[in-house]
PDB file of N, CA and C in Angstrom:
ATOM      1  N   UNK A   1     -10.127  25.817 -48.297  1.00  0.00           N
ATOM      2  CA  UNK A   1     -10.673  24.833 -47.404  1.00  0.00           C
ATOM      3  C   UNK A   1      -9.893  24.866 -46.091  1.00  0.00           C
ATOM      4  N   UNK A   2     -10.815  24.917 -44.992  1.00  0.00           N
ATOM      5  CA  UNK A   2      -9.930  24.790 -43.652  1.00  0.00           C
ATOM      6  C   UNK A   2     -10.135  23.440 -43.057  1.00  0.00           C
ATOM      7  N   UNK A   3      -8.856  23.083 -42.236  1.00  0.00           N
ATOM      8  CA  UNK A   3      -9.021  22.218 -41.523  1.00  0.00           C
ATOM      9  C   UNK A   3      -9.333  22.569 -40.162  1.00  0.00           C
ATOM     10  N   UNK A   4     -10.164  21.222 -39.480  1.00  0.00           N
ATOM     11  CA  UNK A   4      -9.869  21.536 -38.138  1.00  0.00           C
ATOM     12  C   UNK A   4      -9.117  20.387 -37.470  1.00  0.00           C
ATOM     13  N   UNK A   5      -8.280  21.237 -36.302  1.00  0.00           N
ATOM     14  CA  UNK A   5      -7.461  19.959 -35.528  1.00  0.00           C
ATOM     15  C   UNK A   5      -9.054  19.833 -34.637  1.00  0.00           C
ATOM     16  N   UNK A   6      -8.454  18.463 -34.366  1.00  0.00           N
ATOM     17  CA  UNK A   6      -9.456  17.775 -33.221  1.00  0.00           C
ATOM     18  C   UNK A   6      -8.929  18.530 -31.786  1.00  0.00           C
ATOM     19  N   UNK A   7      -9.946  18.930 -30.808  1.00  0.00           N
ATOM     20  CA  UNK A   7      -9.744  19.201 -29.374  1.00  0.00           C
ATOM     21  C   UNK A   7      -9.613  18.610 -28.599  1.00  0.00           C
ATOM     22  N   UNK A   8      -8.964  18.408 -27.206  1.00  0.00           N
ATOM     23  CA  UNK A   8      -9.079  17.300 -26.224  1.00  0.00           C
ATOM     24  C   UNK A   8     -10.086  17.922 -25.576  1.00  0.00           C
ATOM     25  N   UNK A   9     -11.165  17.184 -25.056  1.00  0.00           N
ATOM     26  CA  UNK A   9     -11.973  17.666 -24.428  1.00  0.00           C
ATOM     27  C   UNK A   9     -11.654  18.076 -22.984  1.00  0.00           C
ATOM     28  N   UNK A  10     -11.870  18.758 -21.941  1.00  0.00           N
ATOM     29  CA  UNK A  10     -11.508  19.225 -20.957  1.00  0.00           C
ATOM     30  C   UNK A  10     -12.191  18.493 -19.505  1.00  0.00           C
ATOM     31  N   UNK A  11     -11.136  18.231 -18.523  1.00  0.00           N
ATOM     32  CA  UNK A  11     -11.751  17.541 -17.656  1.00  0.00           C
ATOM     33  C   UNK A  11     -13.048  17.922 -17.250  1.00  0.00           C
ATOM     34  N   UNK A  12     -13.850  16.859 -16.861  1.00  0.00           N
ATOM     35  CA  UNK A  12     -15.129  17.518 -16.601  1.00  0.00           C
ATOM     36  C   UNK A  12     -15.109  17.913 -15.444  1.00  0.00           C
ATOM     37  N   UNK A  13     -16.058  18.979 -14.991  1.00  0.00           N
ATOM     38  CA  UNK A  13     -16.047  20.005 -13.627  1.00  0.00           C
ATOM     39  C   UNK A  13     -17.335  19.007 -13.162  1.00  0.00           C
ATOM     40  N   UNK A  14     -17.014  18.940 -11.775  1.00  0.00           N
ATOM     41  CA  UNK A  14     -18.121  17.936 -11.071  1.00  0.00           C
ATOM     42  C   UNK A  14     -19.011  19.475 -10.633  1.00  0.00           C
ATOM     43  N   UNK A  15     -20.369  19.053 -11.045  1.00  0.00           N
ATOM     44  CA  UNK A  15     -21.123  20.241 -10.105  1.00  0.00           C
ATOM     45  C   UNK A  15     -21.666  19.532  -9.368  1.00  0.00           C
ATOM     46  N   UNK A  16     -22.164  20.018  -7.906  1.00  0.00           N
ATOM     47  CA  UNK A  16     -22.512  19.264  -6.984  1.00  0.00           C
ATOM     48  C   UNK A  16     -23.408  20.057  -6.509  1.00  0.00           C
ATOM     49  N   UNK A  17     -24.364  19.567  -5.686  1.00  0.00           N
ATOM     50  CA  UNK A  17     -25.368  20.287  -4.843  1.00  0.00           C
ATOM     51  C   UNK A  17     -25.451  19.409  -3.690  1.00  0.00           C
ATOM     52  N   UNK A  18     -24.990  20.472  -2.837  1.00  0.00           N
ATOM     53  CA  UNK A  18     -24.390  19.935  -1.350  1.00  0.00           C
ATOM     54  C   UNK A  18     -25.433  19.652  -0.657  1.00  0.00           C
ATOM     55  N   UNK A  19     -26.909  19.748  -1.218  1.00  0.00           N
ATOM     56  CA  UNK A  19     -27.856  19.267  -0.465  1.00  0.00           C
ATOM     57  C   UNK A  19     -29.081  18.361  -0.726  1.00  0.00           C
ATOM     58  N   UNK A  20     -28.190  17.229  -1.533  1.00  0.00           N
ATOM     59  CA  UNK A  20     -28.895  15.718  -1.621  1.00  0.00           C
ATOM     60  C   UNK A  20     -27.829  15.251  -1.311  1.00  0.00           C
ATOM     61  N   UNK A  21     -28.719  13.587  -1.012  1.00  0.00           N
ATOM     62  CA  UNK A  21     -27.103  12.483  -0.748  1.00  0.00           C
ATOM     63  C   UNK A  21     -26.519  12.137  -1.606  1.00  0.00           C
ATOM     64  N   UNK A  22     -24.940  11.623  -1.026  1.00  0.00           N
ATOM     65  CA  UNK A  22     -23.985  11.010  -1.774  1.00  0.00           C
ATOM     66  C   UNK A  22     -25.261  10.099  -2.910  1.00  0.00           C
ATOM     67  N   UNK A  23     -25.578   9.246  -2.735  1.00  0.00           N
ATOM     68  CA  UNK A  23     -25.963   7.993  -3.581  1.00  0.00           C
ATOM     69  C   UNK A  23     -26.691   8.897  -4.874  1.00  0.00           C
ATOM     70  N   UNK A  24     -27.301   9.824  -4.378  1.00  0.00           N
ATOM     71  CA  UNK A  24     -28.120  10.819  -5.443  1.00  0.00           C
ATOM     72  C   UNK A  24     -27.531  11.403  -5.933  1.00  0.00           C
ATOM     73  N   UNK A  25     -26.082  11.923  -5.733  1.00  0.00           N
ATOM     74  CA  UNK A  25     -25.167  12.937  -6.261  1.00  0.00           C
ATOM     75  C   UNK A  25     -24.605  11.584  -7.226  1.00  0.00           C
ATOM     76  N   UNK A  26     -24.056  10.447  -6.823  1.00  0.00           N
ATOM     77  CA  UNK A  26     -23.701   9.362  -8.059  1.00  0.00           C
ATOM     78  C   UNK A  26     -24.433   9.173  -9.002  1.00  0.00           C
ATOM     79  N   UNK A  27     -25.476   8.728  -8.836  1.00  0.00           N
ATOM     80  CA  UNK A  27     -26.993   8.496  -9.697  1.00  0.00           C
ATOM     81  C   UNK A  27     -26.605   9.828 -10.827  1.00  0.00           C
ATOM     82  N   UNK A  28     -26.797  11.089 -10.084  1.00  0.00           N
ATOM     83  CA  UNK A  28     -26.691  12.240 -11.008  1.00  0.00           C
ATOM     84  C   UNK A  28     -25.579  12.114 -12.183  1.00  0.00           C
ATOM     85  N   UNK A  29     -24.210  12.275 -11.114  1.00  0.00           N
ATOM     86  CA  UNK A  29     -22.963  11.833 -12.188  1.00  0.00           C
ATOM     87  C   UNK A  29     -23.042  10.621 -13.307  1.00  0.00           C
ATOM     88  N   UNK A  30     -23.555   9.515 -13.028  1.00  0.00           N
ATOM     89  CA  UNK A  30     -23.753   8.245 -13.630  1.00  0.00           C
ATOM     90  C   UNK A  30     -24.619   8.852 -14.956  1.00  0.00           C
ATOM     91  N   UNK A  31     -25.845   9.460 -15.108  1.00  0.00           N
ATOM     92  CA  UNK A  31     -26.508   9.494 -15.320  1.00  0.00           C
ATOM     93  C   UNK A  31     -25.926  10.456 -16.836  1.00  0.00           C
ATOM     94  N   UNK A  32     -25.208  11.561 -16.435  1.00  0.00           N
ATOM     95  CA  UNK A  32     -24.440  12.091 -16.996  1.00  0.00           C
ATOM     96  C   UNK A  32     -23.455  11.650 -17.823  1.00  0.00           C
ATOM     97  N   UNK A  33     -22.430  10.565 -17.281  1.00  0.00           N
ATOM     98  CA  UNK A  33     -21.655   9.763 -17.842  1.00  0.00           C
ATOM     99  C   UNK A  33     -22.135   9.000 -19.310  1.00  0.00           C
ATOM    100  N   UNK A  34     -23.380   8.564 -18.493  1.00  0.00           N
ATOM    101  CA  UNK A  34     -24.030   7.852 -19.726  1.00  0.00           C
ATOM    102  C   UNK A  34     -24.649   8.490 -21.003  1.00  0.00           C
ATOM    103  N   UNK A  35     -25.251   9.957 -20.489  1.00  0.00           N
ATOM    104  CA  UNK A  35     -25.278  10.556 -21.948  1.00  0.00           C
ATOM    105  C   UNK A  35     -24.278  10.760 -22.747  1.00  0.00           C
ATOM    106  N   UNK A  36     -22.851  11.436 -22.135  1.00  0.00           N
ATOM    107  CA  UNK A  36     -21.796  11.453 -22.510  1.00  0.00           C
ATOM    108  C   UNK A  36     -21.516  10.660 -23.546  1.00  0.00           C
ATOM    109  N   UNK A  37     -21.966   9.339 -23.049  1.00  0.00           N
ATOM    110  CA  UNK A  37     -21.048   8.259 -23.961  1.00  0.00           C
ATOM    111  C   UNK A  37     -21.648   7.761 -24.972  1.00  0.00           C
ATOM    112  N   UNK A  38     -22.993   8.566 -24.970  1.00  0.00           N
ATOM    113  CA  UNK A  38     -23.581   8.392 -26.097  1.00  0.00           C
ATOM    114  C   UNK A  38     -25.043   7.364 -25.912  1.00  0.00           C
ATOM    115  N   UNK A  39     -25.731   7.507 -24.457  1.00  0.00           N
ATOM    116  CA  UNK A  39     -26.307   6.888 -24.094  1.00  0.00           C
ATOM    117  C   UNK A  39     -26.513   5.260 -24.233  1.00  0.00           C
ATOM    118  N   UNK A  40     -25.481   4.782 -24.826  1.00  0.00           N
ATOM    119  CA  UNK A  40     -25.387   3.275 -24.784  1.00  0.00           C
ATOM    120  C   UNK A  40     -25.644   2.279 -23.489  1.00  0.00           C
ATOM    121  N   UNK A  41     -26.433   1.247 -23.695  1.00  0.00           N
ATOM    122  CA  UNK A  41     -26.669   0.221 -22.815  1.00  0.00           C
ATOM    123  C   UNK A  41     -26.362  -0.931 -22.740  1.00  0.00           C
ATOM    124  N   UNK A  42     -25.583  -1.005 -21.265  1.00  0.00           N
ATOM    125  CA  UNK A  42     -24.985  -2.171 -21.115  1.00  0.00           C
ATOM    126  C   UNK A  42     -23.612  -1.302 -20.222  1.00  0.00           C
ATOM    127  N   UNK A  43     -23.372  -0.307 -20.234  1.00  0.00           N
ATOM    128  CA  UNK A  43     -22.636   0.166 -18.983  1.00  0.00           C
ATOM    129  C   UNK A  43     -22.841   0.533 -18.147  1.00  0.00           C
ATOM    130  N   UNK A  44     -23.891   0.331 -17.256  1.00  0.00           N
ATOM    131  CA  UNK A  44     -24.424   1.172 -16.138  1.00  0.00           C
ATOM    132  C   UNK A  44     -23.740   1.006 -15.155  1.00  0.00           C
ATOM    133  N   UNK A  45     -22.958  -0.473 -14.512  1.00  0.00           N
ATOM    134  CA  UNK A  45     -22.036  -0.450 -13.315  1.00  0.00           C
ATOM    135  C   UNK A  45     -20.791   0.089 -13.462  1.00  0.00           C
ATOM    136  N   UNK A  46     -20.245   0.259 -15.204  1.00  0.00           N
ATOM    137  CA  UNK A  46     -19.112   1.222 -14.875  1.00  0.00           C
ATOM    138  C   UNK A  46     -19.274   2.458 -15.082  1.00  0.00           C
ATOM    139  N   UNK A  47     -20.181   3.465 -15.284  1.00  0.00           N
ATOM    140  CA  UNK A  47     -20.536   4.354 -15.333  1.00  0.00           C
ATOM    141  C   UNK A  47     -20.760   4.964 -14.003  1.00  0.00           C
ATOM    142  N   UNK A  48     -21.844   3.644 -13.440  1.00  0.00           N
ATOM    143  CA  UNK A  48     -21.547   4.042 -11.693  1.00  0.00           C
ATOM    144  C   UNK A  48     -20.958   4.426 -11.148  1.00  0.00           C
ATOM    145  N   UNK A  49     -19.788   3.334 -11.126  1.00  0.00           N
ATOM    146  CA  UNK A  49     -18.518   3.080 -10.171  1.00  0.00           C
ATOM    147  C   UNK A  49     -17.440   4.107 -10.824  1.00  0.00           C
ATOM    148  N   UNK A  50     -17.619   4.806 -12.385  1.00  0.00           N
ATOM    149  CA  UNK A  50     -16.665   5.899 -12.079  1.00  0.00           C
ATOM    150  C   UNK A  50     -17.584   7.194 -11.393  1.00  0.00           C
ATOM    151  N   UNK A  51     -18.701   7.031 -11.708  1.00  0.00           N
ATOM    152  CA  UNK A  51     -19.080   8.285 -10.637  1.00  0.00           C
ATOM    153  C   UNK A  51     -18.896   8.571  -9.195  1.00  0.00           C
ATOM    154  N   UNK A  52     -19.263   7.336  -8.638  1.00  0.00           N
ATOM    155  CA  UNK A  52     -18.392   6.964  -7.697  1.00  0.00           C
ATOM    156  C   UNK A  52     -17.575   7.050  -7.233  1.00  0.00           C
ATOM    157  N   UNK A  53     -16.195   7.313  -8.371  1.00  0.00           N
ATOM    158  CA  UNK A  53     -14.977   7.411  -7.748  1.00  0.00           C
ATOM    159  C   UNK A  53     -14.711   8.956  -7.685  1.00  0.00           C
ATOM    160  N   UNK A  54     -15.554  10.313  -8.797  1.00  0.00           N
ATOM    161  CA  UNK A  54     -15.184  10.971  -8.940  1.00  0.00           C
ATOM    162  C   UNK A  54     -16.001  11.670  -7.534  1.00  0.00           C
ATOM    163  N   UNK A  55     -17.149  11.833  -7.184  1.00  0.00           N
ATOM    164  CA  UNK A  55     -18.041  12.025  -6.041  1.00  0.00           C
ATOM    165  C   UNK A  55     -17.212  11.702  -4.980  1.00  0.00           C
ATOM    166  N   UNK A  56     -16.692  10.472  -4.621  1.00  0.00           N
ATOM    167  CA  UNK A  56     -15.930  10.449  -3.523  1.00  0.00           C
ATOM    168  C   UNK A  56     -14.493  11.334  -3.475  1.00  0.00           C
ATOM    169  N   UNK A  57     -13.868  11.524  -4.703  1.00  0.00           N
ATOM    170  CA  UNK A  57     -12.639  12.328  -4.881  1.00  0.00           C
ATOM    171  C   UNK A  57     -13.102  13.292  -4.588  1.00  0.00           C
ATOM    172  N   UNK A  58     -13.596  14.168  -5.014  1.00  0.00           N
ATOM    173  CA  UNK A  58     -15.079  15.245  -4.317  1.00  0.00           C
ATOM    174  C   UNK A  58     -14.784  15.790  -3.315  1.00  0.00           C
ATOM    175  N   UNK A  59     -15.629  14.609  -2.682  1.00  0.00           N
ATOM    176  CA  UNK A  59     -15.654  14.855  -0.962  1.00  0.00           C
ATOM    177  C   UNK A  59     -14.260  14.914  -0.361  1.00  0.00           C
ATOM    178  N   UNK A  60     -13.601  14.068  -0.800  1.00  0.00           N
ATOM    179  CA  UNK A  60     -12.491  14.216  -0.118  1.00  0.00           C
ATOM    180  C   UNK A  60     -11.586  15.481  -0.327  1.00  0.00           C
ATOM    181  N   UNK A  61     -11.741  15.822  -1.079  1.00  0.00           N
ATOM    182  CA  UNK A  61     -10.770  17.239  -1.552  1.00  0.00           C
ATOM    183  C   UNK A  61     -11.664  18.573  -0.998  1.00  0.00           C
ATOM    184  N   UNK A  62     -12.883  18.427  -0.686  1.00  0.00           N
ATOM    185  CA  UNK A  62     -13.798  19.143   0.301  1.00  0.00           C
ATOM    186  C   UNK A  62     -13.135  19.253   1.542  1.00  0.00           C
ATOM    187  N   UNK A  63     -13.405  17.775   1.936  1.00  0.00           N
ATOM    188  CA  UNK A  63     -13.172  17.978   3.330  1.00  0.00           C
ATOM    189  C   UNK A  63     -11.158  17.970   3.834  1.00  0.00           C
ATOM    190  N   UNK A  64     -10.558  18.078   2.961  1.00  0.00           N
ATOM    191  CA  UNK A  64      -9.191  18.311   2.929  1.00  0.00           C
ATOM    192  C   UNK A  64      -9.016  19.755   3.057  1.00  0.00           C
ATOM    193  N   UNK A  65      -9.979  20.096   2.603  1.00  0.00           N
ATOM    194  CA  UNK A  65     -10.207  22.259   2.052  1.00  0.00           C
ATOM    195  C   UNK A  65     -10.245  22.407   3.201  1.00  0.00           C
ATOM    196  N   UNK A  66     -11.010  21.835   3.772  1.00  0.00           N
ATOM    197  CA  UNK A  66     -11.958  22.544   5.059  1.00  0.00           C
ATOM    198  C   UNK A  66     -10.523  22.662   6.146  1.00  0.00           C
ATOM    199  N   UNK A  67      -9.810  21.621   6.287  1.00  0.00           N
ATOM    200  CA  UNK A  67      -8.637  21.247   7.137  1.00  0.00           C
ATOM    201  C   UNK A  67      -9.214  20.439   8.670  1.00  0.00           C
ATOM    202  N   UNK A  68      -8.036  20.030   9.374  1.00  0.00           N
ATOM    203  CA  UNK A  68      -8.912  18.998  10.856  1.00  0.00           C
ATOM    204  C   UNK A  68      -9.862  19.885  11.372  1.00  0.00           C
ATOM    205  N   UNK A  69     -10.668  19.065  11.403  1.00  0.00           N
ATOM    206  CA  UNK A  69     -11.533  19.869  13.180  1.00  0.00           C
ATOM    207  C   UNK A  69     -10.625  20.359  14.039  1.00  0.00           C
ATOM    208  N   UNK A  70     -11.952  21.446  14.488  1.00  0.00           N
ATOM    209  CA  UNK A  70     -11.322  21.961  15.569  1.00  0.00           C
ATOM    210  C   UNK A  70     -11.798  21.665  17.028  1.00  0.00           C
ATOM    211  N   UNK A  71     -11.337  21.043  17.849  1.00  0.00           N
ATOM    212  CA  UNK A  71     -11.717  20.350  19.048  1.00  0.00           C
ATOM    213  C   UNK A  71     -12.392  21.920  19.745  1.00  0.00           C
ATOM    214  N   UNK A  72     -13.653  21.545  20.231  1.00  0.00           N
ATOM    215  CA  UNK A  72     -14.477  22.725  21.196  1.00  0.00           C
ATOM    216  C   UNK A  72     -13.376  22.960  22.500  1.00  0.00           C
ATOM    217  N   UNK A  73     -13.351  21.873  23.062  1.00  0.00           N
ATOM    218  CA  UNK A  73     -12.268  22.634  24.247  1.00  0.00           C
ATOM    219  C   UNK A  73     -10.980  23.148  24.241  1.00  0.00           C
ATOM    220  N   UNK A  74     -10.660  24.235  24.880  1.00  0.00           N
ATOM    221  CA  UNK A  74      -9.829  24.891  25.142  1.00  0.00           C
ATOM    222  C   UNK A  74      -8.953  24.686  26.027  1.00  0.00           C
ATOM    223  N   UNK A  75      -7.664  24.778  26.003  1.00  0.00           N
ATOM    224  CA  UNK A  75      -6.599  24.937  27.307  1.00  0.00           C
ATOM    225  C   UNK A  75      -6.480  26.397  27.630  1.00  0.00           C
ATOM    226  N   UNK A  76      -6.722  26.033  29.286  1.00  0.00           N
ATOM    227  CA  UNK A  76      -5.846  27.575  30.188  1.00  0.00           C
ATOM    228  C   UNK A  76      -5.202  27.247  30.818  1.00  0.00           C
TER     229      UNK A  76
END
């Protein structure tokens, strides 16, 4: 007889599609969350609000990648 150890499951990878909005990219994550958890009802605002947090972590680590703008004008 074998045992099995239990796994930690692995952070989840946000996939994103950079071309709907934020609110639709949450909706998506949320939506996700909630199957996850086993589709139970009665969590939908925290399911939200962590999609929410992970979508905005997101963006921000996007636009951190990217580094500052670069101002159009030039010095001579």
């Amino acid at each position: 007889m074998t045992t099995k150890t239990p796994h930690k499951a692995a952070a989840p990878v946000l996939q994103v599609n950079e071309n709907v909005s934020l609110e639709e990219l949450i909706a998506e994550r949320a939506h996700e969350l909630w199957q996850q958890l086993g589709r139970e009802h009665g969590s939908d605002l925290t399911d939200w609000l962590q999609a929410e947090r992970e979508v905005n972590e997101w963006h921000q680590k996007r636009l951190e990648a990217k580094g500052p703008p670069r101002s159009k004008l030039t010095s001579h």
